[in-house]
Protein backbone atom coordinates (compact mmCIF):
# COMPACT_ATOMS: atom_id res chain seq x y z
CA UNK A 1 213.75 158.53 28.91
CA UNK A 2 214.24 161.99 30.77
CA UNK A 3 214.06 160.23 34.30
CA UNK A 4 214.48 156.95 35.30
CA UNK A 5 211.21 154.84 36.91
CA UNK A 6 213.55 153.62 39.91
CA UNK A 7 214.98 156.64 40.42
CA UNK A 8 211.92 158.82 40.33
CA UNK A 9 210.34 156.47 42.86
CA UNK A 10 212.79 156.99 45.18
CA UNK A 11 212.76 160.65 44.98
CA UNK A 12 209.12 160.50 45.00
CA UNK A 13 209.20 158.68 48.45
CA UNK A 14 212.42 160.72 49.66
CA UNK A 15 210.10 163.77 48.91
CA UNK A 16 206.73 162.75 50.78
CA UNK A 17 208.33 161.52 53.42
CA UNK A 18 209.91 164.73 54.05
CA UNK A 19 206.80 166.81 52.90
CA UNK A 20 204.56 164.87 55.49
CA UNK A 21 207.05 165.67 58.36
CA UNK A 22 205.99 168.76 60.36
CA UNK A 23 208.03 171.28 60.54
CA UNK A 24 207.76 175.48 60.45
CA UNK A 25 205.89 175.19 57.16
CA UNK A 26 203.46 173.29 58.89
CA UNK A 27 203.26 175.23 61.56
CA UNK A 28 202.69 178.20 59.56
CA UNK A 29 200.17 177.33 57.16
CA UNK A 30 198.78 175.92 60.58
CA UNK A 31 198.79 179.28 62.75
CA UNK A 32 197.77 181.22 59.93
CA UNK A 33 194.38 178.62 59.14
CA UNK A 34 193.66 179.15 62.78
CA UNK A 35 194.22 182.69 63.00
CA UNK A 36 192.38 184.10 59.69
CA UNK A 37 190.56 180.90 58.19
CA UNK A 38 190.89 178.41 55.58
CA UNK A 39 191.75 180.88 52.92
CA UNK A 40 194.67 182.90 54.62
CA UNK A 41 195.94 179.18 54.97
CA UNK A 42 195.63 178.21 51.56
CA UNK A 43 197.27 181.79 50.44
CA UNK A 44 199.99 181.45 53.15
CA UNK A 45 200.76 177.65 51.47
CA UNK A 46 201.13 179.36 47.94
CA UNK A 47 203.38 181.77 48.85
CA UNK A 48 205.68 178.91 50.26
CA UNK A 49 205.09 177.32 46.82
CA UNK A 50 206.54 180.84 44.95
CA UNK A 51 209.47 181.13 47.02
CA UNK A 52 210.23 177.43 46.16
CA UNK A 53 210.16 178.36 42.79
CA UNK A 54 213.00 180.55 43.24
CA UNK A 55 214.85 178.00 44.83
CA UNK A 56 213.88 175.52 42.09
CA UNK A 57 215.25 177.86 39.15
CA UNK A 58 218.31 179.00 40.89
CA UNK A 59 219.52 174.73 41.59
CA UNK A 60 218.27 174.19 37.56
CA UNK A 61 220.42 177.20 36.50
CA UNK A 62 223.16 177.08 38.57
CA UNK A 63 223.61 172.91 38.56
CA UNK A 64 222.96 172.14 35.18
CA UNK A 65 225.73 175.30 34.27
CA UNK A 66 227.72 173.57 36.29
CA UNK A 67 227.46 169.73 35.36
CA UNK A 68 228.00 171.72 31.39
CA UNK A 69 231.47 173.01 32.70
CA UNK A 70 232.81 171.01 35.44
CA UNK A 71 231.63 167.67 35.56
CA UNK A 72 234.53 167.50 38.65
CA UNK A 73 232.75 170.36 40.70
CA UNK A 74 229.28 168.87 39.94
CA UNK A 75 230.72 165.19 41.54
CA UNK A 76 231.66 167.72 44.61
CA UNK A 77 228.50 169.23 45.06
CA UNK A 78 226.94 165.89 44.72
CA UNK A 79 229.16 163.99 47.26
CA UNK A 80 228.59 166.87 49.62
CA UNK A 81 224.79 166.56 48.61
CA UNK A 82 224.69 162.99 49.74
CA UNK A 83 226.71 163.69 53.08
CA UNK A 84 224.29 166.49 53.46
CA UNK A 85 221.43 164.31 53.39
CA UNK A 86 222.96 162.02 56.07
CA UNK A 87 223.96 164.42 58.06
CA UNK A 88 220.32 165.76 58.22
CA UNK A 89 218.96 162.05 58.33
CA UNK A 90 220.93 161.75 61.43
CA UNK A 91 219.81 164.82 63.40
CA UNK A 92 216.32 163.72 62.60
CA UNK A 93 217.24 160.74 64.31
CA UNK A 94 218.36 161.73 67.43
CA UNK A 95 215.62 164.53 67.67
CA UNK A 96 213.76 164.37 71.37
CA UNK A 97 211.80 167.52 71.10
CA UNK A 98 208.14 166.67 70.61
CA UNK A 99 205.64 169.13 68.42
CA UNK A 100 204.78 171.85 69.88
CA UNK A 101 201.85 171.73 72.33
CA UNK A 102 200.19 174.03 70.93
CA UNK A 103 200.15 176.01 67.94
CA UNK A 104 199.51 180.20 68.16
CA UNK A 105 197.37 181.53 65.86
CA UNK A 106 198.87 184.98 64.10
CA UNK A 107 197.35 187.88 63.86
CA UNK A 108 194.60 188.67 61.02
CA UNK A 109 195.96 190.69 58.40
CA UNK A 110 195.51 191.09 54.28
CA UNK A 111 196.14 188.25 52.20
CA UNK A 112 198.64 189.88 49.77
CA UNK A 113 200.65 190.38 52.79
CA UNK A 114 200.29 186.55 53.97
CA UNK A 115 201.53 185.53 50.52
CA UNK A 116 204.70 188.21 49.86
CA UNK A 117 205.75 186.88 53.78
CA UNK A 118 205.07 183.23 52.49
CA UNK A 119 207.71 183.83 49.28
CA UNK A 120 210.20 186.27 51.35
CA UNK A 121 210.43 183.77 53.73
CA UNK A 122 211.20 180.89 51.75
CA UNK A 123 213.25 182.74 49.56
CA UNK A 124 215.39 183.97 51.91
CA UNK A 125 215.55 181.07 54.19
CA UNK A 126 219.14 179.33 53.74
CA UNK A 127 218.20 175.95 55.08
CA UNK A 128 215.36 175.78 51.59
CA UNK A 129 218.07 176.78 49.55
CA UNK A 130 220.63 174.37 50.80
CA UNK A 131 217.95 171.37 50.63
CA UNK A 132 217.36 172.00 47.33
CA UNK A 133 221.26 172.19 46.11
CA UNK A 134 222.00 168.91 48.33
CA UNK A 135 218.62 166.73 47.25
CA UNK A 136 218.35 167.39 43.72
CA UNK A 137 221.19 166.58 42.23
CA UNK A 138 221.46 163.09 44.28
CA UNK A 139 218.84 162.25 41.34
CA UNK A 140 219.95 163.65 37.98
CA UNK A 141 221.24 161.91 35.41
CA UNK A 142 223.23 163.83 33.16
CA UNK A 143 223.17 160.81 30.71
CA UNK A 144 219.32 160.77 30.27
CA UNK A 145 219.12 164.45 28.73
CA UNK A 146 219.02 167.71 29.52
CA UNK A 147 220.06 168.35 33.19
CA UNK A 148 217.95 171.70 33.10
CA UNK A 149 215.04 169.85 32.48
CA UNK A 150 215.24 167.26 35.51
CA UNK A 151 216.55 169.74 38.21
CA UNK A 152 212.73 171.90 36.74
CA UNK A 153 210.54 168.41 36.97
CA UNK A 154 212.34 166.85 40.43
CA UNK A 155 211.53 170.54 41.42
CA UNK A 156 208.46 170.81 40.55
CA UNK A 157 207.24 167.13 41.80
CA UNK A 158 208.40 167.81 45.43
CA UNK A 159 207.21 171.46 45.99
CA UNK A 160 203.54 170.81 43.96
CA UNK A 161 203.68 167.85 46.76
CA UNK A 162 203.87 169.76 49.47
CA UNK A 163 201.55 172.89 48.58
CA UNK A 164 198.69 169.99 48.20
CA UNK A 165 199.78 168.60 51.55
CA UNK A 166 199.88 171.99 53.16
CA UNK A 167 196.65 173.25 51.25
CA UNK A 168 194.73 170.00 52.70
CA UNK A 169 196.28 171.13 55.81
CA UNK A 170 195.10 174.45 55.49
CA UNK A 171 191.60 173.31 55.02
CA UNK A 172 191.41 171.17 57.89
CA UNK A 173 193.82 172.55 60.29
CA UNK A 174 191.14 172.70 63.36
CA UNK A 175 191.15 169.61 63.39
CA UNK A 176 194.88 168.47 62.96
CA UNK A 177 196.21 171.16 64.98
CA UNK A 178 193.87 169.50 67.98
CA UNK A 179 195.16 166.03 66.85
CA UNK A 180 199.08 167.45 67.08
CA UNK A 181 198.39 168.58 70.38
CA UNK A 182 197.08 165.56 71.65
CA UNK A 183 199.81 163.46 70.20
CA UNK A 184 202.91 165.35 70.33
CA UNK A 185 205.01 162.62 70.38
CA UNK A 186 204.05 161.01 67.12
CA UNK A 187 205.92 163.99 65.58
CA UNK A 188 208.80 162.67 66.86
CA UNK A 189 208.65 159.76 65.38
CA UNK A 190 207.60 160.81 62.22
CA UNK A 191 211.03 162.60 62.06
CA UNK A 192 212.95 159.79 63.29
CA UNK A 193 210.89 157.76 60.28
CA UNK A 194 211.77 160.46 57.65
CA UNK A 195 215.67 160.56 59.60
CA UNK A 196 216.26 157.07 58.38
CA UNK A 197 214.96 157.32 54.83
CA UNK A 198 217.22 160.12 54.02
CA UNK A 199 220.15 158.13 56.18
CA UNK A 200 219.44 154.87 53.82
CA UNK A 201 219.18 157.40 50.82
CA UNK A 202 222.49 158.95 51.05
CA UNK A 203 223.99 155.53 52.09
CA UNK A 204 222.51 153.80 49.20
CA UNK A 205 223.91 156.66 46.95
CA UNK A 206 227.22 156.51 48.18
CA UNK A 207 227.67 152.69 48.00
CA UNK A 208 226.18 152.94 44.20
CA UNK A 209 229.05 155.43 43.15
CA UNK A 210 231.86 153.17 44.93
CA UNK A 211 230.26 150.72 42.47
């Protein structure tokens, strides 16, 4: 079996929870709904999707390369993975700053344009990039198969999770961006909810290796 049922679960949960949490992909797909309509939303979510692509082929290439030549270096990046994850679970934590109150609605323009921006930025954003080499690998098993394989599914599972959340977003954001600006502070805790599921996660990963 390529991926474990208790394993996948968790990432599964680790995933939505973070997918759900609003943050400038949300508010993105959001301004550009509000600005141009539901379609330059739904465009605007799949070029996020594309440049997490790019992200998702770089951690399968690069990590599985790397579990095939230095099974040392791959416990490294997977230790610093799970720190990574705590560290980030923390900050979400003590977060105070509320959603914004309200959320400006960009400029009209062609929807090739919205997409290319939607892929450059994620591309080229190192935070995406960093996620992806820190949460992955937290749920690989090089014992179950091919490594290549997993980093492409786990991938695939969280970003084709959050293009349907922002694309549902995208089709309703009148009414969600009025609901985020009435209740700004339920943002907050929706971090501080998603902060302690990654702080558990990382814990919980950290315990089983000392195991």
């Amino acid at each position: 079996m390529l991926f474990d049922p208790t394993r996948l679960t968790a990432f599964f949960l680790a995933g939505l929870a973070l997918n759900l949490t609003p943050g400038p992909d949300t508010m993105y797909v959001l301004a550009r709904s509000l600005g141009q309509g539901r379609r330059a939303g739904i465009v605007s979510a799949l070029g996020i999707f594309g440049g997490c692509l790019f992200h998702i082929a770089a951690a399968a290439l690069g990590l599985s390369t790397l579990l095939a030549t230095s099974a040392l270096a791959f416990s490294v990046v997977k230790w610093g993975g799970a720190a990574y994850l705590v560290w980030m679970g923390v900050q979400m934590l003590r977060s105070k700053d509320a959603a914004p109150e309200a959320v400006q609605a960009l400029p009209p323009t062609g929807l090739w344009r919205i997409f290319r921006d939607g892929v450059v930025t994620n591309v080229l954003n190192p935070k995406v990039a960093l996620f992806f080499l820190a949460f992955l690998p937290q749920f690989v098993d090089a014992s179950a198969g091919s490594t290549g394989l997993q980093f492409l599914g786990l991938g695939l599972m969280f970003s084709f999770t959050g293009t349907s959340w922002l694309v549902l977003l995208a089709a309703s954001a009148g009414a969600f961006g009025g609901w985020l600006r009435r209740n700004p502070r339920v943002a907050v805790w929706q971090k501080r909810v998603t902060g302690g599921v990654f702080v558990a996660l990382g814990a919980r990963l950290a315990l089983q290796r000392q195991e």
